[in-house]
N, C-alpha and C. Protein backbone atom coordinates (compact mmCIF):
# COMPACT_ATOMS: atom_id res chain seq x y z
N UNK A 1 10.87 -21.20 -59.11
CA UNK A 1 10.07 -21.27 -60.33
C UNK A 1 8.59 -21.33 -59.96
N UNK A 2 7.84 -20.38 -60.73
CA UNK A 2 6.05 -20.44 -60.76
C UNK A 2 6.12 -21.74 -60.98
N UNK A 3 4.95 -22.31 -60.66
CA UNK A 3 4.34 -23.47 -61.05
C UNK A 3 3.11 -23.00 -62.00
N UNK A 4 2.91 -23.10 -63.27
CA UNK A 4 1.90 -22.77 -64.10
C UNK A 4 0.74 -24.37 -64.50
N UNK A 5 -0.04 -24.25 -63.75
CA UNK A 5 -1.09 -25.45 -63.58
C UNK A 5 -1.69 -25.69 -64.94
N UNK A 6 -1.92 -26.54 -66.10
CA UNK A 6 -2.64 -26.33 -67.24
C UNK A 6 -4.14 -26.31 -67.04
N UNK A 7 -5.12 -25.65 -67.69
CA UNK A 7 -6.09 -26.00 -67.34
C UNK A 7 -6.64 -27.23 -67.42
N UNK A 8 -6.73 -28.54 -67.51
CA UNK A 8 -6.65 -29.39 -67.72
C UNK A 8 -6.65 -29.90 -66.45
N UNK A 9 -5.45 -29.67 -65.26
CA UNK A 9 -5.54 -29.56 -64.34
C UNK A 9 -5.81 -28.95 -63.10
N UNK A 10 -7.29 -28.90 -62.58
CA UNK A 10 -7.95 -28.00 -61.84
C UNK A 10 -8.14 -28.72 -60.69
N UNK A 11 -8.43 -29.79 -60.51
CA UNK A 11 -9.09 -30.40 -59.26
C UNK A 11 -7.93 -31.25 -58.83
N UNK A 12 -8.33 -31.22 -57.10
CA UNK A 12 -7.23 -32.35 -56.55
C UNK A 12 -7.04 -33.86 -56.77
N UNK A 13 -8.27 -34.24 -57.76
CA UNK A 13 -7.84 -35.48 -58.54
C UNK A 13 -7.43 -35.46 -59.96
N UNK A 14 -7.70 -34.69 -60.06
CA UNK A 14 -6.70 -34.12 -62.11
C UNK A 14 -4.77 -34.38 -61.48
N UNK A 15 -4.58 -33.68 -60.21
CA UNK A 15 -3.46 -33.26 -59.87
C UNK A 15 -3.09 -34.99 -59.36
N UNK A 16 -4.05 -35.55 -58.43
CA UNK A 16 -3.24 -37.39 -58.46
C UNK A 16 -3.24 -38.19 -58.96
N UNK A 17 -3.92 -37.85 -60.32
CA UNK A 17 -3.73 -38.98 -61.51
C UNK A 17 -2.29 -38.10 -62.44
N UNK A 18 -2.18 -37.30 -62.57
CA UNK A 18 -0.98 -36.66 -62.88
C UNK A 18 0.51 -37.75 -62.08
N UNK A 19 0.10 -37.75 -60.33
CA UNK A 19 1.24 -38.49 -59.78
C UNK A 19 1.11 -39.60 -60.30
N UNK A 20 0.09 -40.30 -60.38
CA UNK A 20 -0.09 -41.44 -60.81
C UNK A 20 0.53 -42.18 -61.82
N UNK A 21 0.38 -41.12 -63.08
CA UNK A 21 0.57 -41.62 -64.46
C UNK A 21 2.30 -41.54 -64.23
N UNK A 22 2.94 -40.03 -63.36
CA UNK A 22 4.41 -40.33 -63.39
C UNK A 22 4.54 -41.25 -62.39
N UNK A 23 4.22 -42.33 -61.46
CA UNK A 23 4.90 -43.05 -61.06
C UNK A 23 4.48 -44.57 -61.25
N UNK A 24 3.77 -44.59 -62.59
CA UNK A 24 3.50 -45.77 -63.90
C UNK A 24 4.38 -45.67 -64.69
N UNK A 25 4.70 -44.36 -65.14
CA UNK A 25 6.16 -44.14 -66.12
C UNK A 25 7.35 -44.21 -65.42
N UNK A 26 7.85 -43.48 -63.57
CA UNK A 26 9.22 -44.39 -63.30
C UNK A 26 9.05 -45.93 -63.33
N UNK A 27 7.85 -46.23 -63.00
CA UNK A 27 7.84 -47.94 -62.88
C UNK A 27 8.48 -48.19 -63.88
N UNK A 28 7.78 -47.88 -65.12
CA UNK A 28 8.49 -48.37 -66.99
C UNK A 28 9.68 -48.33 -66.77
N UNK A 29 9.84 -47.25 -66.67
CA UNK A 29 11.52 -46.58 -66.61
C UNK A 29 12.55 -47.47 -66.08
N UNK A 30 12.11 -47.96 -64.49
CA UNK A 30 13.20 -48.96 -63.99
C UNK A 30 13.04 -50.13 -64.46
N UNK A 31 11.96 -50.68 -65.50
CA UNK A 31 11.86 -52.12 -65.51
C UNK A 31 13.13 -51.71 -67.01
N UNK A 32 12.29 -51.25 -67.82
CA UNK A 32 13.34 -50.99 -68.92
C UNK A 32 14.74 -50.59 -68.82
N UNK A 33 15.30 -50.43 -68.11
CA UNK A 33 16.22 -49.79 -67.67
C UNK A 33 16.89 -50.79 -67.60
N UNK A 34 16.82 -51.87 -67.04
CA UNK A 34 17.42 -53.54 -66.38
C UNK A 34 17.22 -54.12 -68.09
N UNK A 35 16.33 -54.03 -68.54
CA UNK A 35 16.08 -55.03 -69.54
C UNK A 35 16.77 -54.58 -70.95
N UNK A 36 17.02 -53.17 -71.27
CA UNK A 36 17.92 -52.74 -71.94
C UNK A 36 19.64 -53.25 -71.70
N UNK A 37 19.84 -53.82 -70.87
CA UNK A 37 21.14 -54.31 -70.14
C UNK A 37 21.29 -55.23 -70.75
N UNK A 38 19.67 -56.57 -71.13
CA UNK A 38 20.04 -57.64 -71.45
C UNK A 38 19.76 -57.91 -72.87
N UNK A 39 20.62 -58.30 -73.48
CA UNK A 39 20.48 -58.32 -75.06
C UNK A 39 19.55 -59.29 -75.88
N UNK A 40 19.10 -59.77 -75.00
CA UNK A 40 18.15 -60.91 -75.49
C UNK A 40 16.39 -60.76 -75.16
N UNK A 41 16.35 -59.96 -74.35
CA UNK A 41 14.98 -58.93 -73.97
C UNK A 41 14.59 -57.61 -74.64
N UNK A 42 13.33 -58.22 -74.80
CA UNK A 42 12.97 -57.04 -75.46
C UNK A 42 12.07 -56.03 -74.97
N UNK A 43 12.36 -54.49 -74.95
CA UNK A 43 11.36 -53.48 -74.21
C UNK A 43 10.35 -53.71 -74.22
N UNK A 44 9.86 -52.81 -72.95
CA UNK A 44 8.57 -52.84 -73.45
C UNK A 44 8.32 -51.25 -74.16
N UNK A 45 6.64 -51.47 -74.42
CA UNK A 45 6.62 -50.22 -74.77
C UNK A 45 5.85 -49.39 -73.49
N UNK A 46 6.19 -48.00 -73.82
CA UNK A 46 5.73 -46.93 -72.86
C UNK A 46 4.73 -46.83 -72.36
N UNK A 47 4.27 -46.75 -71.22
CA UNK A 47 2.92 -46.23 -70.40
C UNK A 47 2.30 -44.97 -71.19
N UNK A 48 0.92 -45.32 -71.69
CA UNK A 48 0.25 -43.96 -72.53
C UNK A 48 0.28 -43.35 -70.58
N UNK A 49 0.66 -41.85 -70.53
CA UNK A 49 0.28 -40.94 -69.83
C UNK A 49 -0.46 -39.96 -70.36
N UNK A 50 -1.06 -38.96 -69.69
CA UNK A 50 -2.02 -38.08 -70.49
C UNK A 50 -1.10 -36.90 -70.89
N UNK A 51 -1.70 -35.84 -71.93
CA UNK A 51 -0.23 -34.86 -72.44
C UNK A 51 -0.36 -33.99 -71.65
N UNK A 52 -1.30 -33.64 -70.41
CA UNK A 52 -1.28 -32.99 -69.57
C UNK A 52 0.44 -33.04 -68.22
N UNK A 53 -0.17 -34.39 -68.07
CA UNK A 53 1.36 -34.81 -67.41
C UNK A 53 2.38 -35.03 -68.01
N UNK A 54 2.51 -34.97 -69.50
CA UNK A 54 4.12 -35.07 -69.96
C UNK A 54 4.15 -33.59 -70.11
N UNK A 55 3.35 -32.62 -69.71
CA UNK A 55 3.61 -31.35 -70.14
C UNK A 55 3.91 -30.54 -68.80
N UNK A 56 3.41 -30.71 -67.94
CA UNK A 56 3.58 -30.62 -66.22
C UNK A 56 5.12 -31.29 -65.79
N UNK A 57 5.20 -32.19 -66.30
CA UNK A 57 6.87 -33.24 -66.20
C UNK A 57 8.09 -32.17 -66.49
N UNK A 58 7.16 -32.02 -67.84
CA UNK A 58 8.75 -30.89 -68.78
C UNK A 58 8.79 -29.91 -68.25
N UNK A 59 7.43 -29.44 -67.56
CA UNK A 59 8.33 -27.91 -66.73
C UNK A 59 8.86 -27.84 -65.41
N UNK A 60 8.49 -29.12 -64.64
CA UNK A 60 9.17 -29.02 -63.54
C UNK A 60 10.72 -30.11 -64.08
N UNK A 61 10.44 -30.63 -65.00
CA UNK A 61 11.82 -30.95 -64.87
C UNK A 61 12.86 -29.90 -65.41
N UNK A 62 12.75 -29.18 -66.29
CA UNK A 62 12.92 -28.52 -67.22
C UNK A 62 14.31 -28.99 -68.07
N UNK A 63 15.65 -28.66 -67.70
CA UNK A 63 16.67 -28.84 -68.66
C UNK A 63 17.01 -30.07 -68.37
N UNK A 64 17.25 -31.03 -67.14
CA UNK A 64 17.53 -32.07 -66.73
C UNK A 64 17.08 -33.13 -67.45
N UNK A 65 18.02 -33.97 -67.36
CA UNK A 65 17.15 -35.21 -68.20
C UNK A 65 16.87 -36.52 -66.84
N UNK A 66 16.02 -37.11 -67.84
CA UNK A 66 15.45 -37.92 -66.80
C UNK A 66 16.10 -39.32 -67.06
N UNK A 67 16.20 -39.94 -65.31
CA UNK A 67 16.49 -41.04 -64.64
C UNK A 67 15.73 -41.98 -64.09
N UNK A 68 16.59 -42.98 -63.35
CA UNK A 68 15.61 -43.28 -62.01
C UNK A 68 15.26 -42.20 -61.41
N UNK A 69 16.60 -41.68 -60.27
CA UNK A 69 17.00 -41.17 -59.68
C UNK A 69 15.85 -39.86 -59.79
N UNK A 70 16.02 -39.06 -60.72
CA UNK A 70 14.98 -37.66 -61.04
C UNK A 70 13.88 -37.71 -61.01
N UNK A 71 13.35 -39.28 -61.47
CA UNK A 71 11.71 -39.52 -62.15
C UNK A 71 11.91 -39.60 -60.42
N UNK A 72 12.27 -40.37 -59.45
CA UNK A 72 12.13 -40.30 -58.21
C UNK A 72 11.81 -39.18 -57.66
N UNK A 73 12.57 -38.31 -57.73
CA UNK A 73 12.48 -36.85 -57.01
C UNK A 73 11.43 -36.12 -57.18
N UNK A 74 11.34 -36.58 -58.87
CA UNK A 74 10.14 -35.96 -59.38
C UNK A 74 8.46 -36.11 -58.25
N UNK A 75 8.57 -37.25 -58.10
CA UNK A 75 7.35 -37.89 -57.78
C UNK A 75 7.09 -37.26 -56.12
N UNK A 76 8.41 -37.28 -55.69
CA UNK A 76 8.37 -36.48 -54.19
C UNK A 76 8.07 -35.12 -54.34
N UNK A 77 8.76 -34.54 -55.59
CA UNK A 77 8.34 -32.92 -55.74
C UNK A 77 6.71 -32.71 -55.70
N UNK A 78 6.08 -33.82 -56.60
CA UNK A 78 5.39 -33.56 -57.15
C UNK A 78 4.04 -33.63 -56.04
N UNK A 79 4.47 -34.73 -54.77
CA UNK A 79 3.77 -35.00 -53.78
C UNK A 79 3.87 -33.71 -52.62
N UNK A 80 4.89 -33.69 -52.72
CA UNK A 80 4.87 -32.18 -51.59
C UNK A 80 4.08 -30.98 -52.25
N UNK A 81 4.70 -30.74 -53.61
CA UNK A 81 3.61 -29.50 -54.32
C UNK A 81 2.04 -29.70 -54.13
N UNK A 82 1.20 -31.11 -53.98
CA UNK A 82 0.21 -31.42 -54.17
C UNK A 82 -0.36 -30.85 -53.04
N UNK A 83 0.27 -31.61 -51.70
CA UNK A 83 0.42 -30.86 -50.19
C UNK A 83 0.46 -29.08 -50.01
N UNK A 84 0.68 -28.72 -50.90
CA UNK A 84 1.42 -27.53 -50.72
C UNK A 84 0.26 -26.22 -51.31
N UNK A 85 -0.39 -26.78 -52.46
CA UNK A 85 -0.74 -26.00 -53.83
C UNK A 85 -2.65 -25.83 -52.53
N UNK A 86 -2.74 -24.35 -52.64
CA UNK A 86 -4.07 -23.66 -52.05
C UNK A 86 -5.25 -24.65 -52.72
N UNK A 87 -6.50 -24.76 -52.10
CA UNK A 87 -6.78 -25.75 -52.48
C UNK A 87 -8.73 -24.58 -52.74
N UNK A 88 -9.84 -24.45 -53.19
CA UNK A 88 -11.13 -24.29 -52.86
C UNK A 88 -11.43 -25.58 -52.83
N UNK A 89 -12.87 -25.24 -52.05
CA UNK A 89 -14.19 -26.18 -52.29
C UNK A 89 -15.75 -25.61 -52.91
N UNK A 90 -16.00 -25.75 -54.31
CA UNK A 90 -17.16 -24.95 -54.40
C UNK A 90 -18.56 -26.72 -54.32
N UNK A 91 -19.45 -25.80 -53.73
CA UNK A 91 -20.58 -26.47 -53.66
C UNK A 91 -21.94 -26.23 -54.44
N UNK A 92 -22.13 -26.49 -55.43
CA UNK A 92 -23.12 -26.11 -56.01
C UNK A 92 -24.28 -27.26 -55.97
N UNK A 93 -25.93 -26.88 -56.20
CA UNK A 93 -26.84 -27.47 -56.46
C UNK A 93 -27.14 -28.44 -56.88
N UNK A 94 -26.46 -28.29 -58.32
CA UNK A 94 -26.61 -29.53 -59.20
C UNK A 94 -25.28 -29.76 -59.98
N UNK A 95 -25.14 -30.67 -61.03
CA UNK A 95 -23.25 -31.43 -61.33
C UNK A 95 -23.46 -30.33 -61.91
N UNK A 96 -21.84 -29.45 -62.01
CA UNK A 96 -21.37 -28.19 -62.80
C UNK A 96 -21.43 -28.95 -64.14
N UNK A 97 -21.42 -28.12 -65.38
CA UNK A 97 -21.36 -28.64 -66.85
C UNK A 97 -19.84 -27.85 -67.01
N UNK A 98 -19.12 -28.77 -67.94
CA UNK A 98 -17.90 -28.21 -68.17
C UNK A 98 -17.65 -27.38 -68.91
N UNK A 99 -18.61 -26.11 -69.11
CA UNK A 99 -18.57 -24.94 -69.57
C UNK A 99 -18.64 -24.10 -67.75
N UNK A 100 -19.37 -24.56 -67.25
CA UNK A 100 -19.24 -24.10 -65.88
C UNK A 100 -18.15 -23.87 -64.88
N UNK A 101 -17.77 -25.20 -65.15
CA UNK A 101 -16.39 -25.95 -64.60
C UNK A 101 -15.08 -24.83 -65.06
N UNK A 102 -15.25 -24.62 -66.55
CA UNK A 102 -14.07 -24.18 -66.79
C UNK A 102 -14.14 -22.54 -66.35
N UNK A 103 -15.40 -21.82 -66.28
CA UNK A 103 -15.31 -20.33 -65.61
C UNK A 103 -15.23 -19.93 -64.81
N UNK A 104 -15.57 -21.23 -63.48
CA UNK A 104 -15.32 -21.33 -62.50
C UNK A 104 -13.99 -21.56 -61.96
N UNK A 105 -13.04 -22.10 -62.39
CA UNK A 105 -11.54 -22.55 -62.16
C UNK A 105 -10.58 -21.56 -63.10
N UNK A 106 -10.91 -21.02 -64.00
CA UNK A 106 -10.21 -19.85 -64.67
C UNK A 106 -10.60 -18.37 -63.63
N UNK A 107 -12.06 -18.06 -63.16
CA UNK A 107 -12.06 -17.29 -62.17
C UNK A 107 -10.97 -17.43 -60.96
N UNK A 108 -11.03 -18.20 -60.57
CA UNK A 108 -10.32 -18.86 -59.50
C UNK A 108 -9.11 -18.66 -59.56
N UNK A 109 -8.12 -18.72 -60.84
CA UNK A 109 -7.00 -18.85 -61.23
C UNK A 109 -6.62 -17.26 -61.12
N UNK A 110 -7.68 -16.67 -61.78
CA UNK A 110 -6.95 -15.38 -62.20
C UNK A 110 -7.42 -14.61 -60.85
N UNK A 111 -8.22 -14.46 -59.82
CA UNK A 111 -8.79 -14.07 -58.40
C UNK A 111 -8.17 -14.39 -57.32
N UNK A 112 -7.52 -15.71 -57.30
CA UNK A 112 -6.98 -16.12 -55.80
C UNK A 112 -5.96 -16.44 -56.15
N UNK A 113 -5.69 -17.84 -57.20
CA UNK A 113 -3.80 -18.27 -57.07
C UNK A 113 -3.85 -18.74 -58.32
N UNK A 114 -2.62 -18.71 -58.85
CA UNK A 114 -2.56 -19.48 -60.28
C UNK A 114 -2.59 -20.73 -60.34
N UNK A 115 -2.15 -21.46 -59.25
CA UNK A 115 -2.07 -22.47 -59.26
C UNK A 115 -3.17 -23.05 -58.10
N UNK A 116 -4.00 -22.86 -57.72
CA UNK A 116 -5.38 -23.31 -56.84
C UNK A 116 -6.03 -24.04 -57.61
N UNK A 117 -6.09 -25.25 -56.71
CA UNK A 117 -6.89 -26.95 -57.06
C UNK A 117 -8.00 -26.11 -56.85
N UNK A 118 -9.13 -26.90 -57.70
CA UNK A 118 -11.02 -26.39 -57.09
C UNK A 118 -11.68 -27.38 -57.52
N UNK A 119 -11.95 -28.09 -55.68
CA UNK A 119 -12.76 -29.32 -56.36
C UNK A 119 -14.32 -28.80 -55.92
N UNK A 120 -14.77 -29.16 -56.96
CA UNK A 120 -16.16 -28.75 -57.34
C UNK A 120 -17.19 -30.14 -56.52
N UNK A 121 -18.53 -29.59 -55.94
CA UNK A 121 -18.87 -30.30 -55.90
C UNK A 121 -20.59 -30.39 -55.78
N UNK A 122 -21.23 -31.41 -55.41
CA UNK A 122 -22.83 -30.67 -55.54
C UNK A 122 -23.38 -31.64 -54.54
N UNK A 123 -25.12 -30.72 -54.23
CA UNK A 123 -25.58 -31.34 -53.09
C UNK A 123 -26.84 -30.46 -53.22
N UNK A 124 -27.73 -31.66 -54.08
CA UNK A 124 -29.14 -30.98 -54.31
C UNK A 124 -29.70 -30.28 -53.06
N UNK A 125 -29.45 -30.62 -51.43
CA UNK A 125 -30.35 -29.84 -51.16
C UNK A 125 -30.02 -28.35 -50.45
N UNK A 126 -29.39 -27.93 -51.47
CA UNK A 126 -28.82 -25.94 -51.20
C UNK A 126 -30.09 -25.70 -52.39
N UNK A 127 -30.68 -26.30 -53.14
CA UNK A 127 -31.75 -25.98 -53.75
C UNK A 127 -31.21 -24.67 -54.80
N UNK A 128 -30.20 -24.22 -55.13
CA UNK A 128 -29.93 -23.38 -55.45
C UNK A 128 -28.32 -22.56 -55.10
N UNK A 129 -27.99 -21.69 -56.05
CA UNK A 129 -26.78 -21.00 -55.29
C UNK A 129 -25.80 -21.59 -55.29
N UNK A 130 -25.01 -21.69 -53.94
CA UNK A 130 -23.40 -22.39 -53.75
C UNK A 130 -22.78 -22.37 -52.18
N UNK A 131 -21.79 -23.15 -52.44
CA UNK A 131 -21.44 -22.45 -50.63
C UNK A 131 -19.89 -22.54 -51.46
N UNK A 132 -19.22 -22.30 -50.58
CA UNK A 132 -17.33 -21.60 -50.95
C UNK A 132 -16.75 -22.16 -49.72
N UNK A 133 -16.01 -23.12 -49.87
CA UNK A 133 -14.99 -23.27 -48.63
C UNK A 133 -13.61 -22.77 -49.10
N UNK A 134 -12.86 -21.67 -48.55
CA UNK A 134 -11.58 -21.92 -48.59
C UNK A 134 -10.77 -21.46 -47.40
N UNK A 135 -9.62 -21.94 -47.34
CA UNK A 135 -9.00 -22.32 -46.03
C UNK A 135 -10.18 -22.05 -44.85
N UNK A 136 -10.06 -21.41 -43.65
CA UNK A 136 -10.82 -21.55 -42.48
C UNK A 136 -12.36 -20.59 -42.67
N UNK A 137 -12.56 -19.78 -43.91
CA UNK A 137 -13.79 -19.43 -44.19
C UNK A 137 -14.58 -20.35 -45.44
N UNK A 138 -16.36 -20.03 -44.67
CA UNK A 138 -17.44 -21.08 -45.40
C UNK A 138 -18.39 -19.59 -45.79
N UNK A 139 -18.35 -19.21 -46.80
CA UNK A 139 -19.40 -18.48 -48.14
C UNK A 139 -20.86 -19.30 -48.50
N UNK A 140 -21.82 -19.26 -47.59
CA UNK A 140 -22.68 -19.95 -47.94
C UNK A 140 -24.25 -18.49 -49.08
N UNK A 141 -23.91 -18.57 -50.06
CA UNK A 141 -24.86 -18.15 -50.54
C UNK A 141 -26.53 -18.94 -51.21
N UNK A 142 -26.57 -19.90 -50.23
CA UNK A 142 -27.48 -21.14 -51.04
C UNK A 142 -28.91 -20.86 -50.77
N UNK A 143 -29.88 -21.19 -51.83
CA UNK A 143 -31.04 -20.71 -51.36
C UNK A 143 -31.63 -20.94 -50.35
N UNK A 144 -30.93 -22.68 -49.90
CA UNK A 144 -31.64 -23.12 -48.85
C UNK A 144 -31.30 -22.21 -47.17
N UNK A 145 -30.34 -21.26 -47.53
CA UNK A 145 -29.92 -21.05 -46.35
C UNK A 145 -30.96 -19.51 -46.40
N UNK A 146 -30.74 -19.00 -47.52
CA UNK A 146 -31.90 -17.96 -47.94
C UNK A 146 -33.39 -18.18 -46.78
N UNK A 147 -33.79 -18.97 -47.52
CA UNK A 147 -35.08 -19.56 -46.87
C UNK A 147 -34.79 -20.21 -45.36
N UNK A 148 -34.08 -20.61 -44.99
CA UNK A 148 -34.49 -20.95 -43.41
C UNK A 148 -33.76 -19.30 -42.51
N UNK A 149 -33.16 -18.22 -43.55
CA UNK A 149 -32.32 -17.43 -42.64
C UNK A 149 -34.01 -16.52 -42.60
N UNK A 150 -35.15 -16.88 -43.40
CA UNK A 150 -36.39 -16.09 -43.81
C UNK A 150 -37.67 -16.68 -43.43
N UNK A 151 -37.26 -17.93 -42.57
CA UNK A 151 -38.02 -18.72 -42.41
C UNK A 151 -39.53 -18.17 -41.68
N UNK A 152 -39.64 -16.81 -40.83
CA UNK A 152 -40.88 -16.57 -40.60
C UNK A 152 -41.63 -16.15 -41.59
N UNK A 153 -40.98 -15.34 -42.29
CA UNK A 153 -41.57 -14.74 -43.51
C UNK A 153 -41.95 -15.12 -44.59
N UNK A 154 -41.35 -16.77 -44.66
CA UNK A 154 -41.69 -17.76 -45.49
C UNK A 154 -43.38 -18.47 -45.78
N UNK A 155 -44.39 -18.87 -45.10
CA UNK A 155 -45.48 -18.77 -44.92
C UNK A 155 -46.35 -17.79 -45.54
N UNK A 156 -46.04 -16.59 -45.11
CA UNK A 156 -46.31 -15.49 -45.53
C UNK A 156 -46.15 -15.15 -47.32
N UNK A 157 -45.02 -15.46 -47.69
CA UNK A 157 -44.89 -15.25 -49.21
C UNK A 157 -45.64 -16.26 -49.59
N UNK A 158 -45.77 -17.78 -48.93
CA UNK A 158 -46.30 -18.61 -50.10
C UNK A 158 -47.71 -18.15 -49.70
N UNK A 159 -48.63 -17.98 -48.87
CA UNK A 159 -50.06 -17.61 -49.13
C UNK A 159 -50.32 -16.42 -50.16
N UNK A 160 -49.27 -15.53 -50.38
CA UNK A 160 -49.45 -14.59 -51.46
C UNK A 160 -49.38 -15.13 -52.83
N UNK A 161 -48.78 -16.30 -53.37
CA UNK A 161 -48.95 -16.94 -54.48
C UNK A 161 -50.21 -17.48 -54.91
């Protein structure tokens, strides 16, 4: 089965608060589980998770219903996929705005993998531009690299201003 990532989930911490929230909900699961046994206890109520992860849950679980046992498996599936799932690094100038964010990770989606984490990140002094890490290649298009790859010629332009 594809794994279809929601957008919602783009970055490699969208993807471990996802594990997170399911292994707050097996927690629920096994406490309730014991306490449904005893007739004099009363549930609790459910861990809010986000609808991102009850929606990520339902497709990897898909027809199965859930257990200990599954919400378990789940959480191992879900840790190896994390391990598993292509990952970028973009570096930009200044914090992306989440109009940015999202053209950037929909590019990404539909260009390299459907399911590729992209953690975004920034570092005022590229002064500009971006750099690209993915797997063993670095895409540095940043101004700062502009300017020191121009660095004799640099002098030169600013006395012309």
């Amino acid at each position: 089965m594809k794994l279809k990532l929601p957008e919602d989930i783009s970055t490699p911490q969208d993807f471990k608060s996802v594990i997170l929230d399911t292994q707050k909900y097996a927690h629920w699961y096994a406490q309730n589980s014991v306490k449904q046994q005893l007739p004099s206890v009363k549930a609790d109520e459910p861990p809010v998770i986000s609808e991102s992860t009850i929606n990520l849950i339902k497709q990897l679980v898909g027809e199965k219903t859930l257990n200990k046992n599954s919400l378990d498996e789940l959480i191992a599936n879900l840790k190896s996929l994390e391990a598993s799932l292509p990952r970028i690094t973009i570096t930009l100038a200044a914090m992306p705005t989440s109009s940015i964010k999202k053209t950037l990770v929909s590019w990404c989606r539909e260009n390299i993998a459907s399911d590729i984490l992209v953690d975004l990140r920034f570092n005022s002094t590229l002064l500009g531009g971006m750099v690209v890490r993915y797997r063993s290649h670095i895409y540095d298009w940043s101004f700062r690299r502009e300017i020191l790859a121009a660095r004799e010629r640099f002098p030169e332009v600013l006395r012309r201003v």
